[in-house]
N, C-alpha and C. Protein backbone atom coordinates (compact mmCIF):
# COMPACT_ATOMS: atom_id res chain seq x y z
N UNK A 1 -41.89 20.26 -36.21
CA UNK A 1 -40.78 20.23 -37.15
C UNK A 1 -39.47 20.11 -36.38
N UNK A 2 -38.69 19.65 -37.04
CA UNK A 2 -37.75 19.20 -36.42
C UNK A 2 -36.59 20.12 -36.19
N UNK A 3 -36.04 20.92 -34.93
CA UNK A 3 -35.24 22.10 -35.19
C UNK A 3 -34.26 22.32 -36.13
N UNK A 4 -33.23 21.68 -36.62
CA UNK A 4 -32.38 21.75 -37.66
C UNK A 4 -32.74 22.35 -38.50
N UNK A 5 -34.27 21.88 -39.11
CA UNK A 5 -34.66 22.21 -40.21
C UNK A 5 -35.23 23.74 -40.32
N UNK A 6 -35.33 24.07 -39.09
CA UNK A 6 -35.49 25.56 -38.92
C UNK A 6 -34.04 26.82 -39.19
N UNK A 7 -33.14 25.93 -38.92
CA UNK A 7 -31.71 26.66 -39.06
C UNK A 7 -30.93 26.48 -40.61
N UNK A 8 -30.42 27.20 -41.23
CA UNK A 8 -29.75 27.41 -42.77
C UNK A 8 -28.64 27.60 -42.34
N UNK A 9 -27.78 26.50 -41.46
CA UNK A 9 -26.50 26.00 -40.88
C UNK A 9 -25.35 26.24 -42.37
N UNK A 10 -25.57 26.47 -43.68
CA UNK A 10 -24.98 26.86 -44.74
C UNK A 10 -24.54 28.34 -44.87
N UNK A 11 -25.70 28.98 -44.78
CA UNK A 11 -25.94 30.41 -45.01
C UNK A 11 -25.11 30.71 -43.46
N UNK A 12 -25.31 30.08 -42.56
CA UNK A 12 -24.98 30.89 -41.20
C UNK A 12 -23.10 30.73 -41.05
N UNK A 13 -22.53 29.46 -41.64
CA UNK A 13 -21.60 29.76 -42.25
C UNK A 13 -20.76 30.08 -42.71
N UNK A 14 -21.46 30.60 -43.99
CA UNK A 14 -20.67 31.91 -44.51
C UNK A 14 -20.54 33.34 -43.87
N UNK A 15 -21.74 33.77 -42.59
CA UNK A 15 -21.50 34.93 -42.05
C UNK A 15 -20.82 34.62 -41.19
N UNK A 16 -20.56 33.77 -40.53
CA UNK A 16 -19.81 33.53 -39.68
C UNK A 16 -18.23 34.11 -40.06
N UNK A 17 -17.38 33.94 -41.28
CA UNK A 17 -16.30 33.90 -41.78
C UNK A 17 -16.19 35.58 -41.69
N UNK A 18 -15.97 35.73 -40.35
CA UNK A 18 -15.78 37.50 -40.30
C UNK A 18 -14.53 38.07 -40.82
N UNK A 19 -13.29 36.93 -40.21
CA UNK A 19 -11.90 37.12 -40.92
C UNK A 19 -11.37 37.72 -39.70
N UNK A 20 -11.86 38.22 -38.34
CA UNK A 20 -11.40 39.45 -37.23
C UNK A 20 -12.40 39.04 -36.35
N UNK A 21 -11.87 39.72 -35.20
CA UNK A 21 -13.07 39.78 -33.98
C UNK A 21 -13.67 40.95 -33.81
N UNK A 22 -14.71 41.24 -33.23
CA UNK A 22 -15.88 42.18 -33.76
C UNK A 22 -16.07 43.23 -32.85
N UNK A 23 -16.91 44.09 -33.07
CA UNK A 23 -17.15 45.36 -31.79
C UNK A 23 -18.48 44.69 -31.30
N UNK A 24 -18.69 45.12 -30.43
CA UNK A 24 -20.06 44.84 -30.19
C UNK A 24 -21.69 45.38 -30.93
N UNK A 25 -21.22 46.36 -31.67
CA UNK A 25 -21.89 46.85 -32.82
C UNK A 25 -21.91 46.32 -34.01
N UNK A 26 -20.86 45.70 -34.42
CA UNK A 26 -20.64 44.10 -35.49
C UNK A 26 -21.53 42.88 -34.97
N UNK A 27 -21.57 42.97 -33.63
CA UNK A 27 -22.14 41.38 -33.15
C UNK A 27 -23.53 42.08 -33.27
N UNK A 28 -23.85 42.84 -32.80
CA UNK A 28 -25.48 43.06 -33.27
C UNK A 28 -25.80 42.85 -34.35
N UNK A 29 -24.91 43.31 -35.53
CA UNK A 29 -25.43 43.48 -36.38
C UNK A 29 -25.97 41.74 -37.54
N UNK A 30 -24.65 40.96 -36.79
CA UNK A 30 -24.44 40.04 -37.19
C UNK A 30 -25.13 39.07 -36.71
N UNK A 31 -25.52 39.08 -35.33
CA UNK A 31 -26.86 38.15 -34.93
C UNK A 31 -28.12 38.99 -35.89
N UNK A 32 -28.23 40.20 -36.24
CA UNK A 32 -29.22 41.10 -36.98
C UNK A 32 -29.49 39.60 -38.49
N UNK A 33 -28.14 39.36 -39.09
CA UNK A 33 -27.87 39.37 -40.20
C UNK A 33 -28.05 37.69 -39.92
N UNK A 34 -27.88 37.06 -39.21
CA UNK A 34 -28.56 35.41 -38.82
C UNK A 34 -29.25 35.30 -38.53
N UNK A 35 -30.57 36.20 -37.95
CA UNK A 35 -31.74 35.68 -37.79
C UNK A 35 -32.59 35.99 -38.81
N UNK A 36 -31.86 36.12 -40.42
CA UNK A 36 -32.53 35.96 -41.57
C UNK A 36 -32.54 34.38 -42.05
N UNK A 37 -31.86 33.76 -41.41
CA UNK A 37 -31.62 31.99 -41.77
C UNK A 37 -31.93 31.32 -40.44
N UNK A 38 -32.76 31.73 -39.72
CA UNK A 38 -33.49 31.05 -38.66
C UNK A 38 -34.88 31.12 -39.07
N UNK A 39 -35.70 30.12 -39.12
CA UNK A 39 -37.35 30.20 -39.12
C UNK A 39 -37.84 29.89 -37.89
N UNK A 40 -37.92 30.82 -36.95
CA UNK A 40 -38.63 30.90 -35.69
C UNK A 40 -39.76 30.00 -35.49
N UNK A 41 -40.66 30.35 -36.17
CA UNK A 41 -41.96 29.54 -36.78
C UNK A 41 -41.94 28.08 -36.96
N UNK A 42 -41.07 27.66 -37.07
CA UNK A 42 -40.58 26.00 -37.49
C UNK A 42 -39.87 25.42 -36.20
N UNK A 43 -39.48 26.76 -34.56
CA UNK A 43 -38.95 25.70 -33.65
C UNK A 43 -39.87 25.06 -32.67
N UNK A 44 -39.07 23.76 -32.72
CA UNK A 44 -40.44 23.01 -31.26
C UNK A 44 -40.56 24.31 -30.12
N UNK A 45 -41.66 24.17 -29.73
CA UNK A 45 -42.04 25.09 -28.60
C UNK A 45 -42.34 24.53 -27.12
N UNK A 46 -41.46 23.50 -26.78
CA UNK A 46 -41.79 22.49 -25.81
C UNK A 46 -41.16 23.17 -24.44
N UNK A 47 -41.22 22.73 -23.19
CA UNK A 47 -40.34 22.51 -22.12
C UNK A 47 -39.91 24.36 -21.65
N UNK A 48 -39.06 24.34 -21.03
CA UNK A 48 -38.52 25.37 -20.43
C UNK A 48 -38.17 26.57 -21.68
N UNK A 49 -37.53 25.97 -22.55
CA UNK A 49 -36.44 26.02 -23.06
C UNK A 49 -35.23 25.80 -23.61
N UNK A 50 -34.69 26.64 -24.59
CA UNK A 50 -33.05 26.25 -24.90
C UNK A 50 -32.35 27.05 -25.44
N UNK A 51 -30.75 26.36 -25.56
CA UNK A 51 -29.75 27.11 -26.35
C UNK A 51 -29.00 26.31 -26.91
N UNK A 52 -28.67 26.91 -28.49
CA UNK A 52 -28.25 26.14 -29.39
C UNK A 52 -26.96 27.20 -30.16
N UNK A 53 -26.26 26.01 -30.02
CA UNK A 53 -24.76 26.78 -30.80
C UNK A 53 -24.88 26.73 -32.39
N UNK A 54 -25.22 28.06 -33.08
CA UNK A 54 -25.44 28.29 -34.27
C UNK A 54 -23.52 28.19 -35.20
N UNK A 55 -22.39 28.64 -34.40
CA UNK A 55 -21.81 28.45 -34.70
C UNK A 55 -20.39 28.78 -33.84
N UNK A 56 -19.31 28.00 -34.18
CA UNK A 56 -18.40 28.61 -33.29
C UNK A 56 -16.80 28.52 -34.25
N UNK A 57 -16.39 29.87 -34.40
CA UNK A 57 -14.79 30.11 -35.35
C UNK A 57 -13.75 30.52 -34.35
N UNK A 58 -13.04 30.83 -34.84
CA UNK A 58 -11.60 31.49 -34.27
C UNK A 58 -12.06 33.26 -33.51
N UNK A 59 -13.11 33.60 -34.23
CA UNK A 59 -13.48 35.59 -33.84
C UNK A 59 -14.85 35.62 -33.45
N UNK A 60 -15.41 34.28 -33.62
CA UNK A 60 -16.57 34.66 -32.81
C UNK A 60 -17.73 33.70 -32.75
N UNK A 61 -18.43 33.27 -31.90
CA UNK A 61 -19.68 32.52 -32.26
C UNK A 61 -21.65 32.96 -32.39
N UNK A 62 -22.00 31.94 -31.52
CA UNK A 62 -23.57 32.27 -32.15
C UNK A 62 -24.06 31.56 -31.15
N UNK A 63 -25.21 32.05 -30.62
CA UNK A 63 -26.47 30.93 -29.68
C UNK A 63 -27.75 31.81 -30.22
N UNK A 64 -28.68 30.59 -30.60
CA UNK A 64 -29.92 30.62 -30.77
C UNK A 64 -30.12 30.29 -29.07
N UNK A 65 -31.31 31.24 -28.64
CA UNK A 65 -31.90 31.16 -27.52
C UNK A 65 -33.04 31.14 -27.57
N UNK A 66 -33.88 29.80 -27.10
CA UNK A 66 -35.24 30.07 -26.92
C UNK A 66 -36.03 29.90 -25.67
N UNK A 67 -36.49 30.94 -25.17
CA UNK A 67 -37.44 30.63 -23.67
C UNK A 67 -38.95 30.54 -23.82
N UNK A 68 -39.27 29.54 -23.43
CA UNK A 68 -40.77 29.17 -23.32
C UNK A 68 -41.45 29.68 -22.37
N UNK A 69 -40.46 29.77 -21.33
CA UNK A 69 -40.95 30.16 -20.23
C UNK A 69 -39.91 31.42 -19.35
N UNK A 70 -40.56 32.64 -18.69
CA UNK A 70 -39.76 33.48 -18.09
C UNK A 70 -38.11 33.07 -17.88
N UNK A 71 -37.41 34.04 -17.86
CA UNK A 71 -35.80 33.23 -17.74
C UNK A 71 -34.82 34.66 -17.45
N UNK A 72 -34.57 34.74 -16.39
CA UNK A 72 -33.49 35.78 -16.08
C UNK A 72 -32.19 35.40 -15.93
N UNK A 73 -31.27 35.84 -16.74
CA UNK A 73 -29.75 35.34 -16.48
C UNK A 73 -28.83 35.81 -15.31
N UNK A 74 -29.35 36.60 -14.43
CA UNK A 74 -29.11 37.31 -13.44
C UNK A 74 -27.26 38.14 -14.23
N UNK A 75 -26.90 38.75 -13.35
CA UNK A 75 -26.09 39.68 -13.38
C UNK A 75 -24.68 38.59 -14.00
N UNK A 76 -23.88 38.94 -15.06
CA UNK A 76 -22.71 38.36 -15.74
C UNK A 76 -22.53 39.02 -16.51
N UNK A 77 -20.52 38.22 -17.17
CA UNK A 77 -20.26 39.21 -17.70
C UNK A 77 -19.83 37.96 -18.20
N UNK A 78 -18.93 38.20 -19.79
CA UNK A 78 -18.59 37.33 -21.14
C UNK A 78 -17.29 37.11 -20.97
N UNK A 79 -16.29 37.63 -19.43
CA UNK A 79 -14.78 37.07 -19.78
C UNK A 79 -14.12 37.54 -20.51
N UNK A 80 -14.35 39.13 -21.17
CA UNK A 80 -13.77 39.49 -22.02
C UNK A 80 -14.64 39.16 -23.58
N UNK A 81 -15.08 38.86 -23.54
CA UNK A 81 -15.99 38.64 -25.39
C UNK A 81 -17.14 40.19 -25.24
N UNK A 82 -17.23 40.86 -26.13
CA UNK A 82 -18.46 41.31 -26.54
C UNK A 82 -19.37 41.00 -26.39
N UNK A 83 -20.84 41.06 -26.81
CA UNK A 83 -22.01 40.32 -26.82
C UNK A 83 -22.87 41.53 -28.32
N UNK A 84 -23.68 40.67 -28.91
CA UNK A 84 -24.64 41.56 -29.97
C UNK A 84 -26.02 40.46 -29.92
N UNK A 85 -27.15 41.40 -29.32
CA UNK A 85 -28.38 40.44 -29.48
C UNK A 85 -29.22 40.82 -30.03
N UNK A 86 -29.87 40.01 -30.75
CA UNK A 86 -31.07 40.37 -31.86
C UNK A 86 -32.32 39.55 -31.37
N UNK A 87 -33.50 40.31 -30.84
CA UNK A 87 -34.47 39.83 -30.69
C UNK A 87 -35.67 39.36 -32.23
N UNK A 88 -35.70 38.29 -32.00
CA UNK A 88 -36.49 37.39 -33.11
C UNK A 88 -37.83 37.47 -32.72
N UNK A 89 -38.68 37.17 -31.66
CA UNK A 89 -39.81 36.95 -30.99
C UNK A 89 -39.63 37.47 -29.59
N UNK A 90 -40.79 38.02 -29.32
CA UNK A 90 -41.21 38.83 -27.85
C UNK A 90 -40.19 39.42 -27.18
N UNK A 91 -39.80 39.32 -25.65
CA UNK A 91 -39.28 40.87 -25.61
C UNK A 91 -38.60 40.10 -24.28
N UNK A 92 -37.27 40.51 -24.82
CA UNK A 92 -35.46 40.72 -24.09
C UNK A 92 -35.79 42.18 -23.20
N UNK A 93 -35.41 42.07 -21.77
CA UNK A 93 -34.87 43.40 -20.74
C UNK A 93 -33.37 43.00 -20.41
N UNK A 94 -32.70 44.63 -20.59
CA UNK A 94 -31.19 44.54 -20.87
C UNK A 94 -31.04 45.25 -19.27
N UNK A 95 -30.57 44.79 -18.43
CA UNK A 95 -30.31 46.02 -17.39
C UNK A 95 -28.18 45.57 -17.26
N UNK A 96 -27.90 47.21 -17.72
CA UNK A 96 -26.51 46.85 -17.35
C UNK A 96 -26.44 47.01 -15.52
N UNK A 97 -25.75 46.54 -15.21
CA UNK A 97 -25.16 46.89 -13.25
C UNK A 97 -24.64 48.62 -13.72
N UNK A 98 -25.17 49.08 -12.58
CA UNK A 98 -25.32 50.19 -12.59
C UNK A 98 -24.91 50.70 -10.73
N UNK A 99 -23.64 51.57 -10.60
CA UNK A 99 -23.63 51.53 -8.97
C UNK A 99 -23.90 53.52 -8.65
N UNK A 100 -24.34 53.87 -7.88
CA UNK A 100 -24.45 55.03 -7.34
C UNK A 100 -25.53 56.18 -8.59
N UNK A 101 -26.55 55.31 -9.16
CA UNK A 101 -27.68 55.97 -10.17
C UNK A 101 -28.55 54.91 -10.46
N UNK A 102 -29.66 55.65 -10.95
CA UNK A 102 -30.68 54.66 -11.06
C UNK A 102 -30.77 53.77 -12.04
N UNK A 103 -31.24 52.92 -12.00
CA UNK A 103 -31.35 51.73 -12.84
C UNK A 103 -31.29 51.42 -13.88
N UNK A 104 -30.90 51.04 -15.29
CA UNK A 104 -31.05 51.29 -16.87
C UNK A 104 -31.41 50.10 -17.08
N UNK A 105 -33.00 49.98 -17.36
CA UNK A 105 -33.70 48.45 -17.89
C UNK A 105 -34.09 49.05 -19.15
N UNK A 106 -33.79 47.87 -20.16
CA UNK A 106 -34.62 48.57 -21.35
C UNK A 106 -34.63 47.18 -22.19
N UNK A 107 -36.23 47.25 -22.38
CA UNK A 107 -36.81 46.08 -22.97
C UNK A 107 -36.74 46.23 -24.83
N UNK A 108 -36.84 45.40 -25.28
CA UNK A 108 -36.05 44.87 -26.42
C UNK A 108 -37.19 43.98 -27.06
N UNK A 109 -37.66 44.02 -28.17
CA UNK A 109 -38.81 43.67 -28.68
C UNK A 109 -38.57 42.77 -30.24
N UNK A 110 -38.81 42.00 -30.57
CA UNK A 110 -39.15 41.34 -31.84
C UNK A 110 -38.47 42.49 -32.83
N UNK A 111 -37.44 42.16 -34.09
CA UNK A 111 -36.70 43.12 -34.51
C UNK A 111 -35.45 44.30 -33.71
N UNK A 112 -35.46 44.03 -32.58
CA UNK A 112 -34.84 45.16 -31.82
C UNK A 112 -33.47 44.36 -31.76
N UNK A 113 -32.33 45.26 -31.64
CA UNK A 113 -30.81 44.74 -31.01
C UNK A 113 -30.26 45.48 -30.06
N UNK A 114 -29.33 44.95 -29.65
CA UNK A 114 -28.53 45.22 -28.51
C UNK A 114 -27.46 44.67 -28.31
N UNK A 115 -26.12 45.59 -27.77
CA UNK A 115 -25.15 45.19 -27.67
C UNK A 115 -24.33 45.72 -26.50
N UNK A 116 -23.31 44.77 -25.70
CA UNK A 116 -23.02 45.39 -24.77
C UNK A 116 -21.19 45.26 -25.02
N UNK A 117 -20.32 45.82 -24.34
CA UNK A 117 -18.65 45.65 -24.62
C UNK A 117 -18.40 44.61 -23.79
N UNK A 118 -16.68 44.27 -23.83
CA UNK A 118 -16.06 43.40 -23.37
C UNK A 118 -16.34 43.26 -21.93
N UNK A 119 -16.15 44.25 -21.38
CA UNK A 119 -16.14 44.71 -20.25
C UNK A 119 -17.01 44.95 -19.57
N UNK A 120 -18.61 44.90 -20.03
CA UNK A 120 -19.60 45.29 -19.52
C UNK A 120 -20.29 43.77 -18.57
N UNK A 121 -20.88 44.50 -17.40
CA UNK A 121 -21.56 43.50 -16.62
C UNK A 121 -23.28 43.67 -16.85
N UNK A 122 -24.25 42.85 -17.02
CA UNK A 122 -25.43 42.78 -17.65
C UNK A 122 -26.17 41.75 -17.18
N UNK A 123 -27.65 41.80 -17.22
CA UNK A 123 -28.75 40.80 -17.07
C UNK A 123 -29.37 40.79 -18.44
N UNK A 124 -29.91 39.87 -18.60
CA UNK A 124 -31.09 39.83 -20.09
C UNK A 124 -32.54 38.94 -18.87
N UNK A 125 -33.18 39.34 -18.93
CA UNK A 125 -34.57 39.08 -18.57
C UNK A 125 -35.67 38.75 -19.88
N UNK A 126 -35.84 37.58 -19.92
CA UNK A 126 -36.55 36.89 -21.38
C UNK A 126 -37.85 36.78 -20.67
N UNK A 127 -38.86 37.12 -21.38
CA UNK A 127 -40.21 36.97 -21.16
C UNK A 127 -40.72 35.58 -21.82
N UNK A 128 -41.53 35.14 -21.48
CA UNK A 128 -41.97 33.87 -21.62
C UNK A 128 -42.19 33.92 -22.79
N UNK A 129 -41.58 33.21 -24.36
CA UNK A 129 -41.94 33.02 -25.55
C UNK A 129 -40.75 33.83 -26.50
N UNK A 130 -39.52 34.60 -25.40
CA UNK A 130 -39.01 35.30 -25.94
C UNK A 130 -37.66 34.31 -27.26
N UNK A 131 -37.43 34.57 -28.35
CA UNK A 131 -36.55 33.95 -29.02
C UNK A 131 -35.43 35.19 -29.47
N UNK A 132 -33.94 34.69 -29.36
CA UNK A 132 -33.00 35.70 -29.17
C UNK A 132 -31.62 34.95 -30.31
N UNK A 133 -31.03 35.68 -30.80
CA UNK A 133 -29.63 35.23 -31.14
C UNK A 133 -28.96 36.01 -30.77
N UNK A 134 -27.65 35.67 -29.97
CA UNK A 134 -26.33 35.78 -29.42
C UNK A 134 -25.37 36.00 -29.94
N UNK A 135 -24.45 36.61 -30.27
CA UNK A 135 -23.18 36.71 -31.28
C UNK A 135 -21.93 37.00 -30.18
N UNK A 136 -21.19 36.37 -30.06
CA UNK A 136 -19.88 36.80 -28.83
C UNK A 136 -18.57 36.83 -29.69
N UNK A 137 -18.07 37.62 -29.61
CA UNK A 137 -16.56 37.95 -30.12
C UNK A 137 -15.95 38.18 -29.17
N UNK A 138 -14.87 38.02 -29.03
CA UNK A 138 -14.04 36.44 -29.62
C UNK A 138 -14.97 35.81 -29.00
N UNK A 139 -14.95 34.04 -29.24
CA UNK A 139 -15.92 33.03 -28.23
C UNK A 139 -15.80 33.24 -27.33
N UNK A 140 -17.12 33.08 -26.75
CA UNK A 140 -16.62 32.97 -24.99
C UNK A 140 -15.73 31.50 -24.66
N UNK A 141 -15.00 31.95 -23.63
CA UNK A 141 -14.26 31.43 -22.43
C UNK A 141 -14.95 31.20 -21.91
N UNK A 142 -15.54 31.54 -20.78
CA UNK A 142 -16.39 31.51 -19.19
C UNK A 142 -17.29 32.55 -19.07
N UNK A 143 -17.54 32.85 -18.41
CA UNK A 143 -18.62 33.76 -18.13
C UNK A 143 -18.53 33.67 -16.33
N UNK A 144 -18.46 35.25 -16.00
CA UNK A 144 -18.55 35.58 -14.04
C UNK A 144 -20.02 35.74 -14.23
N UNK A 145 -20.00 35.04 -12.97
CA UNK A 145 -22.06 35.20 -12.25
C UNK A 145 -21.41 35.83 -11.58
N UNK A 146 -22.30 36.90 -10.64
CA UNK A 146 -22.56 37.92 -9.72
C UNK A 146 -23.72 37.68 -8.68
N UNK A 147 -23.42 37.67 -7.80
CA UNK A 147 -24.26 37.84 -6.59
C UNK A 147 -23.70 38.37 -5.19
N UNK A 148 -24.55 38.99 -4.51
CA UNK A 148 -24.44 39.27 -3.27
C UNK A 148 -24.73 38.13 -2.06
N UNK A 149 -23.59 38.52 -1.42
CA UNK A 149 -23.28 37.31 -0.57
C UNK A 149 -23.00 37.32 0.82
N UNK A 150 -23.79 37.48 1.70
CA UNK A 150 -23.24 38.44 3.12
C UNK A 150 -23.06 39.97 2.97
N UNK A 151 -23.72 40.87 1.91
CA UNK A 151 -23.09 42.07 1.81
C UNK A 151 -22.25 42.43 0.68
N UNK A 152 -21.58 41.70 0.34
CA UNK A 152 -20.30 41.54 -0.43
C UNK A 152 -21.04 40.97 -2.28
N UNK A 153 -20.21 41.60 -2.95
CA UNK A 153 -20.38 41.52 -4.21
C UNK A 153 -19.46 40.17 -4.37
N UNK A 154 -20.10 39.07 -5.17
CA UNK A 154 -18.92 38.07 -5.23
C UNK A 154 -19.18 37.66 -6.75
N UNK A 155 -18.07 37.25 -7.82
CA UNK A 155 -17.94 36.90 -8.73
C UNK A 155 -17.86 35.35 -8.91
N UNK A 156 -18.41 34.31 -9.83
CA UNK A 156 -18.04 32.96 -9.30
C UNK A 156 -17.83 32.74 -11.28
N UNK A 157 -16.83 32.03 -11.37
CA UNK A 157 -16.63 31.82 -12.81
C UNK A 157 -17.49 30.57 -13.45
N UNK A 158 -17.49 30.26 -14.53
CA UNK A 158 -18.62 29.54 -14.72
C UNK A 158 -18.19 28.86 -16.58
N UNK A 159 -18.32 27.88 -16.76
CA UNK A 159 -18.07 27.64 -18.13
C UNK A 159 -19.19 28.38 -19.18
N UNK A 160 -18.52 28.57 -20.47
CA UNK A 160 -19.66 29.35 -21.03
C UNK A 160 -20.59 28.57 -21.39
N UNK A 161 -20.82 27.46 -21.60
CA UNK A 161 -22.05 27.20 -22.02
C UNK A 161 -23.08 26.66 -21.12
N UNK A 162 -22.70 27.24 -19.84
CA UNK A 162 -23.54 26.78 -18.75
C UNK A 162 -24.75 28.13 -18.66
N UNK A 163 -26.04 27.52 -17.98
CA UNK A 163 -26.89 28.37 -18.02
C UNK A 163 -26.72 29.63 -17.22
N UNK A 164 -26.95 30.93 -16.88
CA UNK A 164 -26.66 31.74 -15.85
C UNK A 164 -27.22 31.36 -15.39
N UNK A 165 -26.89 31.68 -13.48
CA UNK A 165 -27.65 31.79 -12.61
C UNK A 165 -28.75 33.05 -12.44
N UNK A 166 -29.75 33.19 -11.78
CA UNK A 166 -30.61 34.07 -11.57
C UNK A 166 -29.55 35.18 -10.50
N UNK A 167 -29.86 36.76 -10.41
CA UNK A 167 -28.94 37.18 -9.25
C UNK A 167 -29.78 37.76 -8.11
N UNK A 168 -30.49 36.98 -7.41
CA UNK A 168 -31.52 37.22 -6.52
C UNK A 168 -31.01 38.59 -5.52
N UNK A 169 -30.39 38.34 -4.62
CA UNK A 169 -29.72 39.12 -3.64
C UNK A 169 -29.08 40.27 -5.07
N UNK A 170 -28.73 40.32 -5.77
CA UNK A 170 -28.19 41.74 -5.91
C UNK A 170 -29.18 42.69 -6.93
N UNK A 171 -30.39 41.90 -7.26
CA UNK A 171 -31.14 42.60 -8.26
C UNK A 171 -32.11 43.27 -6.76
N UNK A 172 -32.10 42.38 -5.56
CA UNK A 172 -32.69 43.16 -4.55
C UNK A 172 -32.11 44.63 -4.36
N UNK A 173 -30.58 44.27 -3.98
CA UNK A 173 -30.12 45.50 -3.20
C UNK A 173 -29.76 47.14 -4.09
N UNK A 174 -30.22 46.55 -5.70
CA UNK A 174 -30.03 47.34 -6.53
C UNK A 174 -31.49 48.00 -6.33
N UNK A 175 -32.25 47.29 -5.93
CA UNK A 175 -33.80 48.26 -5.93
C UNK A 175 -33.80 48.49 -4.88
N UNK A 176 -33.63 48.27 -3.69
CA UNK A 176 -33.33 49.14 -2.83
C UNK A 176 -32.73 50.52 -2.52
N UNK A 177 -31.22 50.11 -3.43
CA UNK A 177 -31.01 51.35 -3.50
C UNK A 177 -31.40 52.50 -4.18
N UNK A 178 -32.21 51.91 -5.65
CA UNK A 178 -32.58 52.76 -5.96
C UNK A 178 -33.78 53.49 -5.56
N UNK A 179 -34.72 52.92 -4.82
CA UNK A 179 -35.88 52.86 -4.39
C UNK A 179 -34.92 53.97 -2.68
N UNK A 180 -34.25 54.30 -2.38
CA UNK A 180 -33.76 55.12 -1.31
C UNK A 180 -33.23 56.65 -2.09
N UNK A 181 -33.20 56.62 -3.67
CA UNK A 181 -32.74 57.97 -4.19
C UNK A 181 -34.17 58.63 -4.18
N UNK A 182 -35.02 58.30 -4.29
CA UNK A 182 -36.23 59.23 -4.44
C UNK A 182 -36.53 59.75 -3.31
């Protein structure tokens, strides 16, 4: 079936028309409240993957995300936007960056949401088959990747609708360190 026909681009819309920009507890709720006009069931299931702009206003937009296959966004942050995610199919891991304590991964299942602030730095780790909607208030701008680089924490800016990078070197040195508190 042909993806469009999986999306109620009408209905999505009208939620869109928030009137304001949102908390990040609004964007959950509101990717919550659009993946009642997505039919999961009806998207091609081909290739890697994708992401699709469900919608974009003045306070906030939308990405349908679908991974076919494993997909880590490595360590980023939204530029200032919020984030609210609603898992549709299989299972989202949220780990915020976390410095001097142990680790906070927490997997996210079919029906489950999650939301992180403006300000927050984060990975989403998609399991192979996982399907997600995105809600960002205000739109994103850009988006910082994170990686370790010689030692050094480095930020690299990035347009938003570019894919993240994976954050190899710093998802290491984060298990390291945590793997040295015990």
């Amino acid at each position: 079936m042909d993806r469009v026909a999986a999306i109620d681009r009408g209905a999505l819309e009208k939620l869109a028309a928030t009137g304001g920009d949102l908390t990040p507890e609004e964007c959950a709720s509101l990717a919550r409240a659009a993946a009642a006009h997505v039919d999961s069931t009806a998207l091609e299931r081909g290739g890697e993957g994708s992401f699709e702009l469900l919608w974009r206003t003045e306070h906030s937009e939308a990405w349908l995300n679908t991974w076919w296959e494993p997909r880590d966004t490595g360590f980023h942050d939204h530029g200032g936007s919020s984030v609210g995610v609603y898992v549709l199919e299989g299972t989202a891991r949220a780990e915020g960056l976390t410095v001097g304590g142990s680790r906070r991964i927490v997997d996210y299942r079919a029906g489950d949401s999650y939301s992180s602030p403006a300000t927050g730095i984060h990975r989403m780790d998609h399991e192979a088959g996982a399907v997600t909607i995105h809600v960002y208030s205000p739109p994103l701008s850009m988006i910082g990747h994170y990686e370790v680089v010689d030692g050094e924490l480095h930020r690299h800016s990035g347009a938003p609708d570019d894919i993240s990078p994976p954050s190899p070197g710093l998802a290491a040195a984060l298990a390291a360190s945590a793997g040295s508190e015990h």
